[in-house]
Protein backbone atom coordinates (compact mmCIF):
# COMPACT_ATOMS: atom_id res chain seq x y z
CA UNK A 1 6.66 -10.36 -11.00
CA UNK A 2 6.66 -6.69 -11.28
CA UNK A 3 5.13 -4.30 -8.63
CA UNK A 4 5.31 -0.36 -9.07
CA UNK A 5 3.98 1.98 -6.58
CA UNK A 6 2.57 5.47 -7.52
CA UNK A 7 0.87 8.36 -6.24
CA UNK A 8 3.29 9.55 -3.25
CA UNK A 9 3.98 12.98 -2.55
CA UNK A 10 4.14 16.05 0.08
CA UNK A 11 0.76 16.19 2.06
CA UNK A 12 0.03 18.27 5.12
CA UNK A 13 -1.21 16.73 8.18
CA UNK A 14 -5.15 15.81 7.86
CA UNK A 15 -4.66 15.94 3.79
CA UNK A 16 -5.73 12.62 2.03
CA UNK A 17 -3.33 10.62 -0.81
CA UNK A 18 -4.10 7.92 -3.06
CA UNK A 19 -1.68 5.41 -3.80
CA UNK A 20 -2.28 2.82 -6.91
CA UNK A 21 0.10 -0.07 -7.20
CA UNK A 22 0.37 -1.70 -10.96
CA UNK A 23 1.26 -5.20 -10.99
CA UNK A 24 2.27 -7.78 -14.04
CA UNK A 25 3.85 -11.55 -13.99
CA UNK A 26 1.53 -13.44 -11.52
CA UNK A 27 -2.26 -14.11 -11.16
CA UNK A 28 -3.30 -11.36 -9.40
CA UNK A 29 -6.99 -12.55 -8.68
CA UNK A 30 -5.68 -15.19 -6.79
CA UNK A 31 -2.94 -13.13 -4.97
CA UNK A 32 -2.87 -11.41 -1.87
CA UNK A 33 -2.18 -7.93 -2.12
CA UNK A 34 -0.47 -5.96 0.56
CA UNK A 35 0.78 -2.57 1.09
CA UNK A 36 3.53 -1.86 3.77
CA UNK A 37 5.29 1.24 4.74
CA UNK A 38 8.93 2.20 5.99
CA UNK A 39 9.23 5.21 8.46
CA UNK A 40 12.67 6.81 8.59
CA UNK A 41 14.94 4.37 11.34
CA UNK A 42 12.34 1.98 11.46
CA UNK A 43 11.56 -1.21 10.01
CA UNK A 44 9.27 -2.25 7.09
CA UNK A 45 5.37 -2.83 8.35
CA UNK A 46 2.66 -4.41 7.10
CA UNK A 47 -0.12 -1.54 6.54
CA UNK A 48 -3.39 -3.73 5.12
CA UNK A 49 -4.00 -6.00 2.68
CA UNK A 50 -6.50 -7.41 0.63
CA UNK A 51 -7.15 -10.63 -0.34
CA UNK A 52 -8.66 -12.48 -3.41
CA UNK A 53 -12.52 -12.41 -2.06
CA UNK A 54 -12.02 -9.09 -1.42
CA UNK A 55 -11.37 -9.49 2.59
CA UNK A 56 -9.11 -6.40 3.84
CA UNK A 57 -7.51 -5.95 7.07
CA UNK A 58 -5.52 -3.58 8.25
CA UNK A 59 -3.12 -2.45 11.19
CA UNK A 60 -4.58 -0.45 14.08
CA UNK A 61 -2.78 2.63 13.54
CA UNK A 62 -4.65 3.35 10.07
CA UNK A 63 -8.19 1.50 10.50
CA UNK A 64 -10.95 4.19 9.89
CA UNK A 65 -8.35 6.48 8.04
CA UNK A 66 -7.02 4.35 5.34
CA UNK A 67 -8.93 1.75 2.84
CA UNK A 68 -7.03 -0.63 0.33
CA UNK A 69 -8.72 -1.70 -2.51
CA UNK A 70 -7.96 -3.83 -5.59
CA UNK A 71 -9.24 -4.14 -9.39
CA UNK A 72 -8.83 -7.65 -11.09
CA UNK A 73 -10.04 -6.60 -14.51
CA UNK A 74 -6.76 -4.37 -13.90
CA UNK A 75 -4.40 -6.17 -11.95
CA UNK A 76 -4.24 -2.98 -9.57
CA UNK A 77 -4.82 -2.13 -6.06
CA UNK A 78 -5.16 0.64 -4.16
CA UNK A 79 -4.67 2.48 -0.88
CA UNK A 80 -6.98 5.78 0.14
CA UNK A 81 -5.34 7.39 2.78
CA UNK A 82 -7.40 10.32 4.86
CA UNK A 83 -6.48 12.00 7.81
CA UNK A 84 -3.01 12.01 7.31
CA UNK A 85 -1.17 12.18 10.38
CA UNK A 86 3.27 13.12 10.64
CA UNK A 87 3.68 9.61 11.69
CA UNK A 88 2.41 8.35 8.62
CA UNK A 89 5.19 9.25 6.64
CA UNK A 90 7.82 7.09 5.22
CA UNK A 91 8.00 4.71 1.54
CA UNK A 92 4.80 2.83 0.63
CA UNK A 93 5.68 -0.51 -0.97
CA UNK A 94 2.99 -2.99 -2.89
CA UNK A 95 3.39 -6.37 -1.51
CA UNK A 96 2.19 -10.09 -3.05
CA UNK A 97 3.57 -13.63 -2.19
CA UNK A 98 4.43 -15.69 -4.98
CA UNK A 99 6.00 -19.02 -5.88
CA UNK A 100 7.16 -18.77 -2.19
CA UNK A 101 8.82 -15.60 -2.37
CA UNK A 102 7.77 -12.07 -0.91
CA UNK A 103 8.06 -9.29 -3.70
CA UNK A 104 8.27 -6.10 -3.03
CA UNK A 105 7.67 -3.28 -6.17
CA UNK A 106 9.55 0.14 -6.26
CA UNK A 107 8.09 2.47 -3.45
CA UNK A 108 6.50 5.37 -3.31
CA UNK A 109 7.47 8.34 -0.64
CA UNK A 110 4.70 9.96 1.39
CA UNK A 111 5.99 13.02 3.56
CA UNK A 112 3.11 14.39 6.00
CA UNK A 113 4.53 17.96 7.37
CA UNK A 114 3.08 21.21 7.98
C-alpha cells in the first residue's frame, strides 16, 4: 500500500490549498479514504473522509471550509481547503484501512501565517 500526499505549502490566513493524495497497492473503490492532520505538540486527528459510495464526513472544526473528494478511475482523493485559518496548520496525511492495518502515506506540511 502506498499513500503520498501533495500539494502543501505556505498560505496566509483566509487563502485556500488543495491537497491530492495518490494511492497504489489496494482497491481503492472499495476503501475508505481519510485525511488527518498533525498540529505542532498535538496529536494526529482525523480531518474527513470519504467513503466508497461517495459519503464524506468531516470534523466540526473544518465543515463548510474544507471538502474531500476522491476519483476511482484514478485511485486519488482530494481535500479543498478554503478559509484557511492559523490553527489549521500542521502535516496532512492520506489515510485507508487495509488488511487490518491503518496506513498512513508521506505527509504534506500546510503552514497558515500572515
Amino acid at each position: 500500500v502506498q499513500l503520498q500526499a501533495s500539494g502543501g505549502g505556505l498560505v496566509q490566513p483566509g487563502g485556500s490549498l488543495s491537497l491530492s493524495c495518490a494511492t497504489s497497492g489496494f482497491a481503492f473503490r472499495l476503501n475508505v479514504m481519510g485525511w488527518y492532520r498533525q498540529a505542532p505538540g498535538k496529536q494526529r486527528e482525523l480531518v474527513a473522509n470519504t467513503g466508497n459510495a461517495g459519503a464524506t464526513w468531516s470534523v466540526d472544526s473544518v465543515k463548510g471550509r474544507f471538502t474531500i473528494s476522491r476519483d476511482n478511475a484514478k485511485n486519488m482523493v482530494y481535500l479543498q481547503m478554503n478559509s484557511l485559518k492559523p490553527e489549521d496548520t500542521g502535516v496532512y496525511y492520506c489515510n485507508t484501512f487495509h488488511n487490518d492495518q491503518d496506513y498512513f502515506g508521506r505527509g504534506t506540511l500546510v503552514t497558515v501565517s500572515s
